[in-house]
N, C-alpha and C. Protein backbone atom coordinates (compact mmCIF):
# COMPACT_ATOMS: atom_id res chain seq x y z
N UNK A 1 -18.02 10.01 8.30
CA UNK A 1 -16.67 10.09 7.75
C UNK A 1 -16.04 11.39 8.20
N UNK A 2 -14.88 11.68 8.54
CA UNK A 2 -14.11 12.39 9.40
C UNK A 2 -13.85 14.06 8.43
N UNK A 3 -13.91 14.83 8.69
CA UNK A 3 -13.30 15.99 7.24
C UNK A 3 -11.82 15.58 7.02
N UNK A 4 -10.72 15.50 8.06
CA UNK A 4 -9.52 15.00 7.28
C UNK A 4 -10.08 14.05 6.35
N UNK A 5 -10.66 12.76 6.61
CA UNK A 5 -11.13 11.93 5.64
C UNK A 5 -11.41 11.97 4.31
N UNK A 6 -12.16 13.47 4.11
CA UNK A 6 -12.87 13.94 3.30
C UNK A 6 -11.90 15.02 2.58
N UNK A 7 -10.99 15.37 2.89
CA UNK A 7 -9.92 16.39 2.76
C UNK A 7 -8.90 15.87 2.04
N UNK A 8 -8.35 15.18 2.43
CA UNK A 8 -7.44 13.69 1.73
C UNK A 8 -8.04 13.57 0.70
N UNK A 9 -9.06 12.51 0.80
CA UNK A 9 -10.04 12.09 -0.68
C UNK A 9 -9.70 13.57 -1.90
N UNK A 10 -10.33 14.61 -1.26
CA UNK A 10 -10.76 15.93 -2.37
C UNK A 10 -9.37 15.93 -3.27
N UNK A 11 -8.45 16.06 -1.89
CA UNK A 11 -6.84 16.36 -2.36
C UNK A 11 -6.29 15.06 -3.47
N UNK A 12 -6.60 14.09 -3.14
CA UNK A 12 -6.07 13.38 -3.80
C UNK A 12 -6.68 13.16 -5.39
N UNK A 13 -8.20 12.76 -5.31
CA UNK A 13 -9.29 13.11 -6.36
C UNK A 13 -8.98 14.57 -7.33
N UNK A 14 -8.19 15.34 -6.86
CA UNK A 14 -8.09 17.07 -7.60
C UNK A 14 -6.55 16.40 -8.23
N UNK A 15 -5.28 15.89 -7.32
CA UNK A 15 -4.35 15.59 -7.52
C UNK A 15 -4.66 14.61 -9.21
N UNK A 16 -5.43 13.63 -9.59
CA UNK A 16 -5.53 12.35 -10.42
C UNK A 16 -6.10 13.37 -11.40
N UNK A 17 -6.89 14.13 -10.77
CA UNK A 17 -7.31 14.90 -12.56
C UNK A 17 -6.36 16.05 -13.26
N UNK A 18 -5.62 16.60 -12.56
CA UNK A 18 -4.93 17.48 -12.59
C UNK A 18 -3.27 16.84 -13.25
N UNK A 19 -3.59 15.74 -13.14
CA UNK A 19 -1.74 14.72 -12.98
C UNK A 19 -0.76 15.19 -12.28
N UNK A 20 -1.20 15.67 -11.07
CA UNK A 20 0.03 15.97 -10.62
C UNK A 20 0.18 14.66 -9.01
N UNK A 21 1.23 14.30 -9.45
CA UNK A 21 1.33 12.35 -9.06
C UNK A 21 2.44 12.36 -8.74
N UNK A 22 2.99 13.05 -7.68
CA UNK A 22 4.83 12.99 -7.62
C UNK A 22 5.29 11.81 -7.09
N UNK A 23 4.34 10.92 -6.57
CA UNK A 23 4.22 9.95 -5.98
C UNK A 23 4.73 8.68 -6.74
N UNK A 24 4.14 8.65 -7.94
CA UNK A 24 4.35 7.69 -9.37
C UNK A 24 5.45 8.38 -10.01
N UNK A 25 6.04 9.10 -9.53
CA UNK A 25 7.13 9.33 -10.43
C UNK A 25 8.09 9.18 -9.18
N UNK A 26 8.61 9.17 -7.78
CA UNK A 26 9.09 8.66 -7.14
C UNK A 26 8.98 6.98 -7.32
N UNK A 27 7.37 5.88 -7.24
CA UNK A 27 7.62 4.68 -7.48
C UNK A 27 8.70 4.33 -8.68
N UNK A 28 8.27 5.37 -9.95
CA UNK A 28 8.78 4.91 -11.32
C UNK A 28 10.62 4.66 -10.96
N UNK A 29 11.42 5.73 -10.28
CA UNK A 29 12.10 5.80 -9.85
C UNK A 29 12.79 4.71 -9.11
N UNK A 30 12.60 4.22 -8.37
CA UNK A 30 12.66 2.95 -7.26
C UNK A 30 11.95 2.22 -7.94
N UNK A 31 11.55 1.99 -9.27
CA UNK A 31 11.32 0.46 -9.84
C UNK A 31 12.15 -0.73 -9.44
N UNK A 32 13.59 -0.24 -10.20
CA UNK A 32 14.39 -1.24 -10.02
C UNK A 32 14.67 -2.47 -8.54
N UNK A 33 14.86 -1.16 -7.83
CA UNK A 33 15.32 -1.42 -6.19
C UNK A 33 13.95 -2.29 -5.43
N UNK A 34 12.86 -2.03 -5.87
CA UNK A 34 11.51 -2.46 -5.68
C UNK A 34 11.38 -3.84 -6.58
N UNK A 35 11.89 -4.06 -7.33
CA UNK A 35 11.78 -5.30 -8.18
C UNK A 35 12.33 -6.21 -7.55
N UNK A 36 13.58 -6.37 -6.38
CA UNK A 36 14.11 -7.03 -5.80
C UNK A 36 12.87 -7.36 -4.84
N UNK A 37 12.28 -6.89 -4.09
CA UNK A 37 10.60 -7.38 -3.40
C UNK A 37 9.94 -7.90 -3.47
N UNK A 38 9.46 -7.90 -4.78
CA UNK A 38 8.48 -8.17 -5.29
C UNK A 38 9.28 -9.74 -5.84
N UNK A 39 10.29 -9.88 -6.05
CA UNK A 39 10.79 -11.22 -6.75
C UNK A 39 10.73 -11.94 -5.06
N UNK A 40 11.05 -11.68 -4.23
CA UNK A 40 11.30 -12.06 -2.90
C UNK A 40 10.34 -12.96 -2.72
N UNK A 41 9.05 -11.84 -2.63
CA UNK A 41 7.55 -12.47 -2.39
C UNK A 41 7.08 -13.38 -3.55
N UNK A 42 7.48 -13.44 -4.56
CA UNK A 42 7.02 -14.18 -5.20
C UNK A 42 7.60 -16.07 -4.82
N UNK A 43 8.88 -15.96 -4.38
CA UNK A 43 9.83 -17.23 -3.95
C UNK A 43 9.03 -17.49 -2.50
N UNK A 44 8.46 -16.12 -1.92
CA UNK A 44 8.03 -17.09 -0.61
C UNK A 44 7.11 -17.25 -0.45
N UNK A 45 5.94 -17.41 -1.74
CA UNK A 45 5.07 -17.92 -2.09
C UNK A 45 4.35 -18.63 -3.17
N UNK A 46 5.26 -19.50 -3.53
CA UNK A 46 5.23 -20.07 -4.82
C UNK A 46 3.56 -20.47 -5.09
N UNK A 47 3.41 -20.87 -5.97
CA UNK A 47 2.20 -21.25 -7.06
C UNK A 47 1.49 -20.22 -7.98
N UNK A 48 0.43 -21.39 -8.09
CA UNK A 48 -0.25 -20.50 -9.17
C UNK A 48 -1.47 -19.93 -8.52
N UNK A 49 -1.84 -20.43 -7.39
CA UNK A 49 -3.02 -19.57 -7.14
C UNK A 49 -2.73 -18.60 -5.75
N UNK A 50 -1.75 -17.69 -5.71
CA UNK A 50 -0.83 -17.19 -4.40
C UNK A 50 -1.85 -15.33 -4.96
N UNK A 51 -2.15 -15.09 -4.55
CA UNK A 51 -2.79 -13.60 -4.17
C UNK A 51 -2.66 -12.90 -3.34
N UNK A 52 -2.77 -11.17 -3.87
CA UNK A 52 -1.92 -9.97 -3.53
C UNK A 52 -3.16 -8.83 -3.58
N UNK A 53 -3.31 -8.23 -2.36
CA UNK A 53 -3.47 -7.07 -2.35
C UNK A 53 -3.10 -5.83 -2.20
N UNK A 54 -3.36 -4.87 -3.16
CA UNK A 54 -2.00 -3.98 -3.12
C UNK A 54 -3.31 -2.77 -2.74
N UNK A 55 -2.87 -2.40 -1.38
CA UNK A 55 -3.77 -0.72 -0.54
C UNK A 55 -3.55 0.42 -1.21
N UNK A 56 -4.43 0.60 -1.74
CA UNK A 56 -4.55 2.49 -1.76
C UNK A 56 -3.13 2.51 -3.11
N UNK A 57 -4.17 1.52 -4.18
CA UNK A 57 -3.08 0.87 -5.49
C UNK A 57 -3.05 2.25 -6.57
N UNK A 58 -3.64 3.10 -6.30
CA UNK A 58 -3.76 4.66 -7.21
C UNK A 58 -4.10 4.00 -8.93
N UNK A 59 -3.42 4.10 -9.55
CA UNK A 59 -3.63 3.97 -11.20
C UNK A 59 -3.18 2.59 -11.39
N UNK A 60 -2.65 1.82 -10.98
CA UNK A 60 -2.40 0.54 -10.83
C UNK A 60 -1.00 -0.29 -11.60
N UNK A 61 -0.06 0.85 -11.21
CA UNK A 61 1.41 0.39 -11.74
C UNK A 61 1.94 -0.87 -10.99
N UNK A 62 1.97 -0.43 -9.48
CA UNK A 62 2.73 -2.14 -9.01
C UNK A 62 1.52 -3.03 -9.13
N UNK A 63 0.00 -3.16 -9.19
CA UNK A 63 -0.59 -4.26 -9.55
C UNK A 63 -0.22 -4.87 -10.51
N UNK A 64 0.06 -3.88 -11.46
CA UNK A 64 0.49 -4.87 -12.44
C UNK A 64 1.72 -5.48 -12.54
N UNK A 65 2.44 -4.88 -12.10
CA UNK A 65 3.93 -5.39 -11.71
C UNK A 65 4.02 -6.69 -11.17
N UNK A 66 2.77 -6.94 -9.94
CA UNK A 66 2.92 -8.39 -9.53
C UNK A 66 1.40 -9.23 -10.42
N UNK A 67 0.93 -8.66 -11.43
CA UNK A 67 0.23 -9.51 -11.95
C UNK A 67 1.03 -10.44 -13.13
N UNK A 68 2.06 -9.42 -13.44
CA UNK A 68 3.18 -10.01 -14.33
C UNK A 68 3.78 -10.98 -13.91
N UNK A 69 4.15 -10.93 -12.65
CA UNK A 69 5.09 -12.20 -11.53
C UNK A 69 3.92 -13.09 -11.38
N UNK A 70 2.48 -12.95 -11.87
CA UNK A 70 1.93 -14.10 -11.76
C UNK A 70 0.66 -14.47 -10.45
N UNK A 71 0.71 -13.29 -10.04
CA UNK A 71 0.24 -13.20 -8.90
C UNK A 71 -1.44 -12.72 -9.13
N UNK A 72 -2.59 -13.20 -8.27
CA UNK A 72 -3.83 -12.71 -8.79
C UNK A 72 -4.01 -11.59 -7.88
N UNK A 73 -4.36 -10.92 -8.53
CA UNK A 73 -4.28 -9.30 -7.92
C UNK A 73 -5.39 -8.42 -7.23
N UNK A 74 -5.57 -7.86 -6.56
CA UNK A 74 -6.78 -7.19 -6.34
C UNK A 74 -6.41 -5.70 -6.17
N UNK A 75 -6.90 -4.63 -6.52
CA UNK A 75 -6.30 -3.16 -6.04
C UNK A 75 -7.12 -2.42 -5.61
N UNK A 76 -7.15 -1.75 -4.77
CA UNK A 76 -8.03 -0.94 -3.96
C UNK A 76 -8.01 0.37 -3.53
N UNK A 77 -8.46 1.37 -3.92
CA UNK A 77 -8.63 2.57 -4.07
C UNK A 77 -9.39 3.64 -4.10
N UNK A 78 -9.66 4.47 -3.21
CA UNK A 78 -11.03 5.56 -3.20
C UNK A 78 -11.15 6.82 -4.26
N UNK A 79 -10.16 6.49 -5.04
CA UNK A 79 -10.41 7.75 -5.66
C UNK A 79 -10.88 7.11 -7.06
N UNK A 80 -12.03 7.49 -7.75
CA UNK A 80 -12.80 6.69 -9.04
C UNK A 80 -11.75 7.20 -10.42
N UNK A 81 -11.42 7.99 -10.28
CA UNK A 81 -10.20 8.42 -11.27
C UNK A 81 -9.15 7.47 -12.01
N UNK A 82 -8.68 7.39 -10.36
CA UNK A 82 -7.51 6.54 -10.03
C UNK A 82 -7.84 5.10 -10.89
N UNK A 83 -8.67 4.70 -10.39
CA UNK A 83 -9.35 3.38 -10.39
C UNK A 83 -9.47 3.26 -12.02
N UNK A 84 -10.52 4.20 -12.91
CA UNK A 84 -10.67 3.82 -13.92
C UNK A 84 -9.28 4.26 -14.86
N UNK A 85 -8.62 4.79 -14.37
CA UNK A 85 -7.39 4.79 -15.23
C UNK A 85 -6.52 3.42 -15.32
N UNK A 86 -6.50 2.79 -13.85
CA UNK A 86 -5.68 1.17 -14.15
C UNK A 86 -6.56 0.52 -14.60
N UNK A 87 -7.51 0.33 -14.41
CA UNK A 87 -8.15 -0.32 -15.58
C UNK A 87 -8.52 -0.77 -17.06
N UNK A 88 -7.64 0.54 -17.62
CA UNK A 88 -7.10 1.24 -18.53
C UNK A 88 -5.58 0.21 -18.97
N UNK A 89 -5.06 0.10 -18.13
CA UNK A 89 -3.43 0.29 -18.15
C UNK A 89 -3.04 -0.97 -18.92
N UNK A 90 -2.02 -1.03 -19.63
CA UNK A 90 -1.72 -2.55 -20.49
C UNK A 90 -1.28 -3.36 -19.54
N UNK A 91 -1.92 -4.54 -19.55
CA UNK A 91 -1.56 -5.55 -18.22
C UNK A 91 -2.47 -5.83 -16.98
N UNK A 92 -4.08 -4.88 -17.49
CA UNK A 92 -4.18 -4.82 -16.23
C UNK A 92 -5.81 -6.12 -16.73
N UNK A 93 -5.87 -6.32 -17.35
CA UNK A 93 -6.78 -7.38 -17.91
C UNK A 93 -7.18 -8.35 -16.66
N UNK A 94 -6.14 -9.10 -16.24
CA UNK A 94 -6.58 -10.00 -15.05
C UNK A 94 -6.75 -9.70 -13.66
N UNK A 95 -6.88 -8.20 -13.62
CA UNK A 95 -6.91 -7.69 -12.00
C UNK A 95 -7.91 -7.04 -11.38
N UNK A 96 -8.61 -6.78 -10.24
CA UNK A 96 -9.57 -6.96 -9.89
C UNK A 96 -9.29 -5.54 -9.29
N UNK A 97 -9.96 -4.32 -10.36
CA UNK A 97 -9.33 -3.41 -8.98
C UNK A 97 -10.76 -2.52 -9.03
N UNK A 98 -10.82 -2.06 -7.31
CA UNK A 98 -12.12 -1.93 -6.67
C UNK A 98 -11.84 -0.41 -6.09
N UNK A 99 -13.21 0.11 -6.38
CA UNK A 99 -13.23 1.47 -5.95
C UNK A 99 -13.57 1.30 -4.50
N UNK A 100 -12.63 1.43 -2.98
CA UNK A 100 -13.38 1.28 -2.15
C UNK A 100 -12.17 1.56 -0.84
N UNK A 101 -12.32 1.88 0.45
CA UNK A 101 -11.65 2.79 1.48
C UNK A 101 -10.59 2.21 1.67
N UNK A 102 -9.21 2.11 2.17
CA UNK A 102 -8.48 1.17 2.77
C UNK A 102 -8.82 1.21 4.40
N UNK A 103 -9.40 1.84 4.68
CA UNK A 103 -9.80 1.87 6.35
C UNK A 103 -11.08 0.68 6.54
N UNK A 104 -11.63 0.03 5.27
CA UNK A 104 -12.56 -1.07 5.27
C UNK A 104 -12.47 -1.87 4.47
N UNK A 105 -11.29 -2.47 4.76
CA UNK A 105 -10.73 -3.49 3.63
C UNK A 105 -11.62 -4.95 3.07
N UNK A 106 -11.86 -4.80 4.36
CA UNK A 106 -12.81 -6.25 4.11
C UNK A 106 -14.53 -5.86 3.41
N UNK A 107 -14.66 -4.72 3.36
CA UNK A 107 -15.76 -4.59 2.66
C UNK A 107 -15.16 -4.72 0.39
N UNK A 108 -14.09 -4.25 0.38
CA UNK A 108 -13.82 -4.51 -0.78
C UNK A 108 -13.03 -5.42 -1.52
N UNK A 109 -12.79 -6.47 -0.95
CA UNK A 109 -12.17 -7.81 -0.99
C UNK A 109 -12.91 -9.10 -0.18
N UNK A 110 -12.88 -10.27 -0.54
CA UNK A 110 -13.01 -11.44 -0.46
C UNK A 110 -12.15 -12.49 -0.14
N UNK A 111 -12.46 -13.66 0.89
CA UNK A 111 -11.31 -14.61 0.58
C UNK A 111 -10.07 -13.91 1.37
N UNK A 112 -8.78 -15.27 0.99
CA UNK A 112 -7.87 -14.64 1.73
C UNK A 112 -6.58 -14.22 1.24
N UNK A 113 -5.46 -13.35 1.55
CA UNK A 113 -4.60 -13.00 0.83
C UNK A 113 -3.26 -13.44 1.05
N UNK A 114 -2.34 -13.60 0.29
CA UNK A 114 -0.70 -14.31 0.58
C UNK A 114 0.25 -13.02 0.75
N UNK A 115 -0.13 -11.82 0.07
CA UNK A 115 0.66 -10.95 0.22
C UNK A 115 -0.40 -9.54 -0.23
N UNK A 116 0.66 -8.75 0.74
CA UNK A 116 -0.04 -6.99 0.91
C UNK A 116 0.80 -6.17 0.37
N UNK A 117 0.55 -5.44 -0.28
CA UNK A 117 1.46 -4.63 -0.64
C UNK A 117 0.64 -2.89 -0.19
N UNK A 118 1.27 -1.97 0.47
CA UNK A 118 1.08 -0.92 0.92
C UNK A 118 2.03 0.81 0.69
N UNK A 119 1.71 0.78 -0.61
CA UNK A 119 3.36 1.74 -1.45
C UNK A 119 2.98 2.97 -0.60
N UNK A 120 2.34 3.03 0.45
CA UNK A 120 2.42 4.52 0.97
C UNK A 120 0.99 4.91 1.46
N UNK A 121 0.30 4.19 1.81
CA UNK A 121 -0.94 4.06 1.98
C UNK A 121 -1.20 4.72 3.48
N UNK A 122 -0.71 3.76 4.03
CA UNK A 122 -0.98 3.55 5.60
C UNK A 122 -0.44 5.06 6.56
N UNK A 123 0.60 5.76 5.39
CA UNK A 123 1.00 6.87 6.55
C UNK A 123 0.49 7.54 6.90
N UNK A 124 -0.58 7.92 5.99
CA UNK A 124 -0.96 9.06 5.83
C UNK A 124 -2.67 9.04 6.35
N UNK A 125 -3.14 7.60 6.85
CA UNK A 125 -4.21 7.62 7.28
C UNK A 125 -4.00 8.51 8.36
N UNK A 126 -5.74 9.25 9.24
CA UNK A 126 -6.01 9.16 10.55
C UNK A 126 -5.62 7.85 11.60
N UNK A 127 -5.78 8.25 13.04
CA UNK A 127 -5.41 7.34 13.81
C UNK A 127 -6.99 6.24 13.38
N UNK A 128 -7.89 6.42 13.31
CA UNK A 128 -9.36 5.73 13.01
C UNK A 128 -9.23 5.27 12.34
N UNK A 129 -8.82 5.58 10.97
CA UNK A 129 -8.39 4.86 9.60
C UNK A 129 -7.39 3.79 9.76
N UNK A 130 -6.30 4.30 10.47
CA UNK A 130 -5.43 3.30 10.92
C UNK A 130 -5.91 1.84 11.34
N UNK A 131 -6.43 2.36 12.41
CA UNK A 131 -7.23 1.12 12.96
C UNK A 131 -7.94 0.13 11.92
N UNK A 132 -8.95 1.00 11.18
CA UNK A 132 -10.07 -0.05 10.47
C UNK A 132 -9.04 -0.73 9.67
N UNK A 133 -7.81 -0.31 8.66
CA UNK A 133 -6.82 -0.76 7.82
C UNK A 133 -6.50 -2.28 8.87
N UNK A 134 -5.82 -1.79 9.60
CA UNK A 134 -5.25 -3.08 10.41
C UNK A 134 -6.42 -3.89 10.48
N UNK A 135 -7.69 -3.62 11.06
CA UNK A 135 -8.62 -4.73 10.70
C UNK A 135 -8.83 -5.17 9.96
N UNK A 136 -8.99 -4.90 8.81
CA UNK A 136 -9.08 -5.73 7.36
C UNK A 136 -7.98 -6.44 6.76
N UNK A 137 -6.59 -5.76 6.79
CA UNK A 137 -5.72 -6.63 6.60
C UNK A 137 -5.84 -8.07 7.71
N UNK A 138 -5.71 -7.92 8.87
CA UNK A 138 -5.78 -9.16 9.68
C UNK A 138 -7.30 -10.24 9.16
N UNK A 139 -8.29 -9.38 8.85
CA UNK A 139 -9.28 -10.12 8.47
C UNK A 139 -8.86 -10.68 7.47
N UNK A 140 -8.19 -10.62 6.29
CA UNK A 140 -8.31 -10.99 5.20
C UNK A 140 -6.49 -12.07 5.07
N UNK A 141 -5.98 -12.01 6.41
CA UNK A 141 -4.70 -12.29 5.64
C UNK A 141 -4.54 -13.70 5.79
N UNK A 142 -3.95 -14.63 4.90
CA UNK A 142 -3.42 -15.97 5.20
C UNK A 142 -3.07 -16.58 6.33
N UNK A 143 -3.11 -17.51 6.43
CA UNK A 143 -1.99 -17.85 8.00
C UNK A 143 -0.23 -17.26 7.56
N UNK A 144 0.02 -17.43 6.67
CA UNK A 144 1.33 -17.09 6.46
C UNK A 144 1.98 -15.96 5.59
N UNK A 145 0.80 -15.01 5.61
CA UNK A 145 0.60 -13.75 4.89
C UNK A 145 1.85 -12.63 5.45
N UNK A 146 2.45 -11.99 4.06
CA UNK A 146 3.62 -11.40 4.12
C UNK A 146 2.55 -10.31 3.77
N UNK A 147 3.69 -8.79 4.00
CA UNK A 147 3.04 -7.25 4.06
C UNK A 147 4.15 -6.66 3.61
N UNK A 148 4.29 -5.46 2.67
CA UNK A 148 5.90 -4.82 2.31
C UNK A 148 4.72 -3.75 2.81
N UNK A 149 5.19 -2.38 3.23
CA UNK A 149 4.64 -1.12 3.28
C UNK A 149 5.93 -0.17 3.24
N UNK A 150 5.52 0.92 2.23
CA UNK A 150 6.20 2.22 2.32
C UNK A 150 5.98 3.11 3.11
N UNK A 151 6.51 3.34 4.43
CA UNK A 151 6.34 3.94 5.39
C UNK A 151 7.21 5.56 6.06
N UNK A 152 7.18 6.46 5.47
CA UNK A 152 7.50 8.07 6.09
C UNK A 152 8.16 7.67 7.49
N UNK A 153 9.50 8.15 8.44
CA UNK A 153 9.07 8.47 9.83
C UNK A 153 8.21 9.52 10.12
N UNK A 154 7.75 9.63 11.00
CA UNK A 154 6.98 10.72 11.51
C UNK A 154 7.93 12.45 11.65
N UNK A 155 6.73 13.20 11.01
CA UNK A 155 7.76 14.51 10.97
C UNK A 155 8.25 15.22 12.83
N UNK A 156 8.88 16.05 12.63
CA UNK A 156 9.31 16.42 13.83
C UNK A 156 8.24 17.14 14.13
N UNK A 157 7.72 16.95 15.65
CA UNK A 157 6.64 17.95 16.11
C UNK A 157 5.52 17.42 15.87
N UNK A 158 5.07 16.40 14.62
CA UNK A 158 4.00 16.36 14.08
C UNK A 158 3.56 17.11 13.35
N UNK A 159 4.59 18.08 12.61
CA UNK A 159 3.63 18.66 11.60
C UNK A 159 4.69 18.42 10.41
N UNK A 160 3.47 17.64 9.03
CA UNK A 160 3.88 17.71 8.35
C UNK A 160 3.52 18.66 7.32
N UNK A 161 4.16 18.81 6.02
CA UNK A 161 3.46 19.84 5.16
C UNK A 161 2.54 19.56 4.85
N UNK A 162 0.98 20.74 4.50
CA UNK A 162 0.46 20.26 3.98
C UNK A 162 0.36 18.73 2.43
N UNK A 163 -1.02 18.48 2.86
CA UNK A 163 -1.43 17.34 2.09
C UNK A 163 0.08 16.30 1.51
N UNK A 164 0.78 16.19 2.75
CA UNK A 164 2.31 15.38 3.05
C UNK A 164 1.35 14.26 4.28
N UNK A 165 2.03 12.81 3.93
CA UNK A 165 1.31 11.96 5.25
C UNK A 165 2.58 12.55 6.39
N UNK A 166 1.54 12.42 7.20
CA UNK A 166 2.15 12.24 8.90
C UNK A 166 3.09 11.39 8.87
N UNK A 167 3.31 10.11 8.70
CA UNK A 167 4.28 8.85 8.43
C UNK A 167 3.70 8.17 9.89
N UNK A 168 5.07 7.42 10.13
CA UNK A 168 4.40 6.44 11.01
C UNK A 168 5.32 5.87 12.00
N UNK A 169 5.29 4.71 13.24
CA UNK A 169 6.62 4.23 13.55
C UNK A 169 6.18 2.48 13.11
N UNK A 170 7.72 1.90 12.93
CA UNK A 170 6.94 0.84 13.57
C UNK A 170 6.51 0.09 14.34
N UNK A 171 6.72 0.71 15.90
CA UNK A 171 5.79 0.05 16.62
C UNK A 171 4.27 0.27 16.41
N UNK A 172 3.82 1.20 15.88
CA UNK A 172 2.89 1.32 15.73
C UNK A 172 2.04 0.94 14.40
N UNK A 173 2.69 0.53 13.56
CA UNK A 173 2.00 -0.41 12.64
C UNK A 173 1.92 -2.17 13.40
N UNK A 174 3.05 -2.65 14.24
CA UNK A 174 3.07 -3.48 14.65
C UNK A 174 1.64 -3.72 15.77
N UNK A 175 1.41 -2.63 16.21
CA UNK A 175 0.18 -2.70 17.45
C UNK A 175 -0.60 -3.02 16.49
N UNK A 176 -1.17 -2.15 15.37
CA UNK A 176 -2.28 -2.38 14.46
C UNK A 176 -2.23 -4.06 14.02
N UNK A 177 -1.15 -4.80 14.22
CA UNK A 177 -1.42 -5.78 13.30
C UNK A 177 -0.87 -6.86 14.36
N UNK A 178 -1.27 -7.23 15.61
CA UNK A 178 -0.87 -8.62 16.53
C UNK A 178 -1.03 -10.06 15.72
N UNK A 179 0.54 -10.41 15.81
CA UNK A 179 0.68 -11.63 15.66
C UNK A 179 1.39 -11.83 14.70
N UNK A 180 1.97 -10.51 14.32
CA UNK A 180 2.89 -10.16 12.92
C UNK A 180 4.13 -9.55 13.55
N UNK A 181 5.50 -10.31 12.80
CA UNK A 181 6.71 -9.46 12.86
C UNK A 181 7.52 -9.33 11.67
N UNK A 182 8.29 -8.30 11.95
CA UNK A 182 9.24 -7.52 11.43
C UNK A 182 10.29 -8.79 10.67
N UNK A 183 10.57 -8.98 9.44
CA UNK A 183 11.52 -9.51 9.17
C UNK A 183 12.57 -8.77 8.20
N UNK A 184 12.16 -7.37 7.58
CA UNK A 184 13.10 -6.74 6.83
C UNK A 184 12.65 -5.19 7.46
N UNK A 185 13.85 -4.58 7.23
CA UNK A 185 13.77 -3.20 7.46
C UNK A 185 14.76 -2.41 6.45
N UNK A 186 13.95 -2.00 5.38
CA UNK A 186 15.33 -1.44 4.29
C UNK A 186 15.02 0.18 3.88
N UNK A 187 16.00 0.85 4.16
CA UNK A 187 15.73 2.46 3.81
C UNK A 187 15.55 2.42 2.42
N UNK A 188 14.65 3.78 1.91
CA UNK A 188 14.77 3.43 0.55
C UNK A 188 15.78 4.54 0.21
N UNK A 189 16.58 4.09 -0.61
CA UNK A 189 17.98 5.14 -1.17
C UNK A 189 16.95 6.67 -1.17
N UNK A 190 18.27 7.80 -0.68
CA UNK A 190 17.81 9.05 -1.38
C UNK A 190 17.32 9.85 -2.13
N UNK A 191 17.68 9.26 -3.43
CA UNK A 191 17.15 9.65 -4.66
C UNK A 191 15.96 9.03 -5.21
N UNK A 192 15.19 8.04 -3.95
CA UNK A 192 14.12 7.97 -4.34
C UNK A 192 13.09 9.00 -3.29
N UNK A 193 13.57 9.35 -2.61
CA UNK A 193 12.67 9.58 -1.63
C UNK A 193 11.86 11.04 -2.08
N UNK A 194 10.54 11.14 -1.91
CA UNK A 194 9.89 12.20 -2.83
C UNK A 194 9.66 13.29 -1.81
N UNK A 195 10.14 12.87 -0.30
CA UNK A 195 10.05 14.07 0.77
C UNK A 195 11.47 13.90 1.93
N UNK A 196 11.91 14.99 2.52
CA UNK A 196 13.27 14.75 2.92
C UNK A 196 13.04 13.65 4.25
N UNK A 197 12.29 13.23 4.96
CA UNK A 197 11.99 11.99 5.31
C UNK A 197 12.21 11.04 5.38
N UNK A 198 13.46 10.25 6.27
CA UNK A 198 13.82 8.94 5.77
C UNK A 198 12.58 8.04 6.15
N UNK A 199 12.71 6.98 4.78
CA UNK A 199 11.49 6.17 4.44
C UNK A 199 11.85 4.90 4.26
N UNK A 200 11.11 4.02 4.77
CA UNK A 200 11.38 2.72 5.40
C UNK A 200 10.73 1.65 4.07
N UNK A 201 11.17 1.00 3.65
CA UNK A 201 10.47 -0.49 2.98
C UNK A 201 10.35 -1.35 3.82
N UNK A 202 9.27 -1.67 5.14
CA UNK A 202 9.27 -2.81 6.38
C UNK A 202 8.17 -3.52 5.65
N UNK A 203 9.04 -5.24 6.51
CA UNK A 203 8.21 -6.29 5.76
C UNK A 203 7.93 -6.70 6.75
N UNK A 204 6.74 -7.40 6.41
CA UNK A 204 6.44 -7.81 8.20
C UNK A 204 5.73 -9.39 7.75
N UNK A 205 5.76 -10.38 8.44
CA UNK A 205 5.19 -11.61 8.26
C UNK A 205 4.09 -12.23 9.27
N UNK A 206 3.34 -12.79 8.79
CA UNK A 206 1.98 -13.19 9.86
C UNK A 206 2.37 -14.43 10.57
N UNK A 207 2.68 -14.33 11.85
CA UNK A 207 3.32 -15.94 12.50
C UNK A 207 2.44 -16.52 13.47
N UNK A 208 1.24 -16.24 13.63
CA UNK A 208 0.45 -16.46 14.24
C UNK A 208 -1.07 -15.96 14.08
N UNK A 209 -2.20 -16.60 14.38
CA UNK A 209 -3.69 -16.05 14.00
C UNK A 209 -4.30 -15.03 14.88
């Protein structure tokens, strides 16, 4: 495992005991505007047995958000903190959430998924991490599997502030994931944004295996 790897983890693991979560108080923020999404995905996947994995789900606020819409949930997360706190959370009774990497998705999930949800996960991986992520999502996704991700652009130069993700483009989430396109691209308003960074809500759909 890489020391950024291990650096991240510490940072984030120190961040959950400490509460300092600016992150969840930016989501709390963009609830509303985010509720329009999440109703989206729910219409373009109707039933009762339609399942969601939500990456690098921290304490497990939007799991539950789409366990409410009905959706069977799974959440996934390396930090044990994180984890046993949604577990905790009112609502979170029917959801399956797993202490385990998003760079090895398929080691902590089963079966296949209708929708991904990624509130900020993916930016901030390594390029390695990157990779294994895209493998597991493709391993695990439906034939007709939808993806929302909260995505940073990339800072100027490449340097971002400390323990700040790198962000990302999207062609380059698109390489990670062949056979998937782009069907929404929505900035998220200003006043949600928790770094000066314009930040993308891209949805992307699986149109091929």
């Amino acid at each position: 495992m890489s020391s950024v790897h291990e650096d991240a983890k510490a940072f984030f693991t120190e961040a959950y005991r400490v509460g300092f979560v600016p992150w969840e108080a930016a989501g709390a923020a963009a609830a509303e505007f985010e509720s329009s999404f999440f109703d989206r995905e729910s219409q373009a996947h109707p039933g009762s047995t339609r399942r969601a994995l939500d990456i690098g789900c921290g304490r497990g606020g939007h799991a539950v958000t789409l366990a409410e819409r009905g959706w069977q949930v799974t959440g996934v997360d390396y930090v044990d903190d994180a984890i046993d706190a949604a577990r905790q959370r009112p609502g979170a009774e029917s959801i399956d959430f797993v202490v385990g990497d998003a760079s090895d998705l398929a080691a902590c999930a089963q079966g296949s998924f209708d929708f991904f949800f990624d509130g900020g996960c993916y930016h901030g991986l390594s390029p390695e991490e990157r990779a294994g992520w895209g493998r597991g999502v493709q391993a695990l996704a439906a034939p007709d599997a939808t993806l929302l991700m909260v995505a940073f652009d990339p800072w100027p130069d490449g340097k971002a502030p400390p323990n700040v993700p790198s962000g990302t483009t999207l062609d380059e989430v698109l390489d990670r994931l062949p056979g998937w396109q782009l069907t929404d691209d929505d900035l998220m308003p200003d006043a949600y944004r928790p770094v000066p960074q314009p930040a993308h809500f891209y949805r992307l759909q699986r149109t091929a295996s």
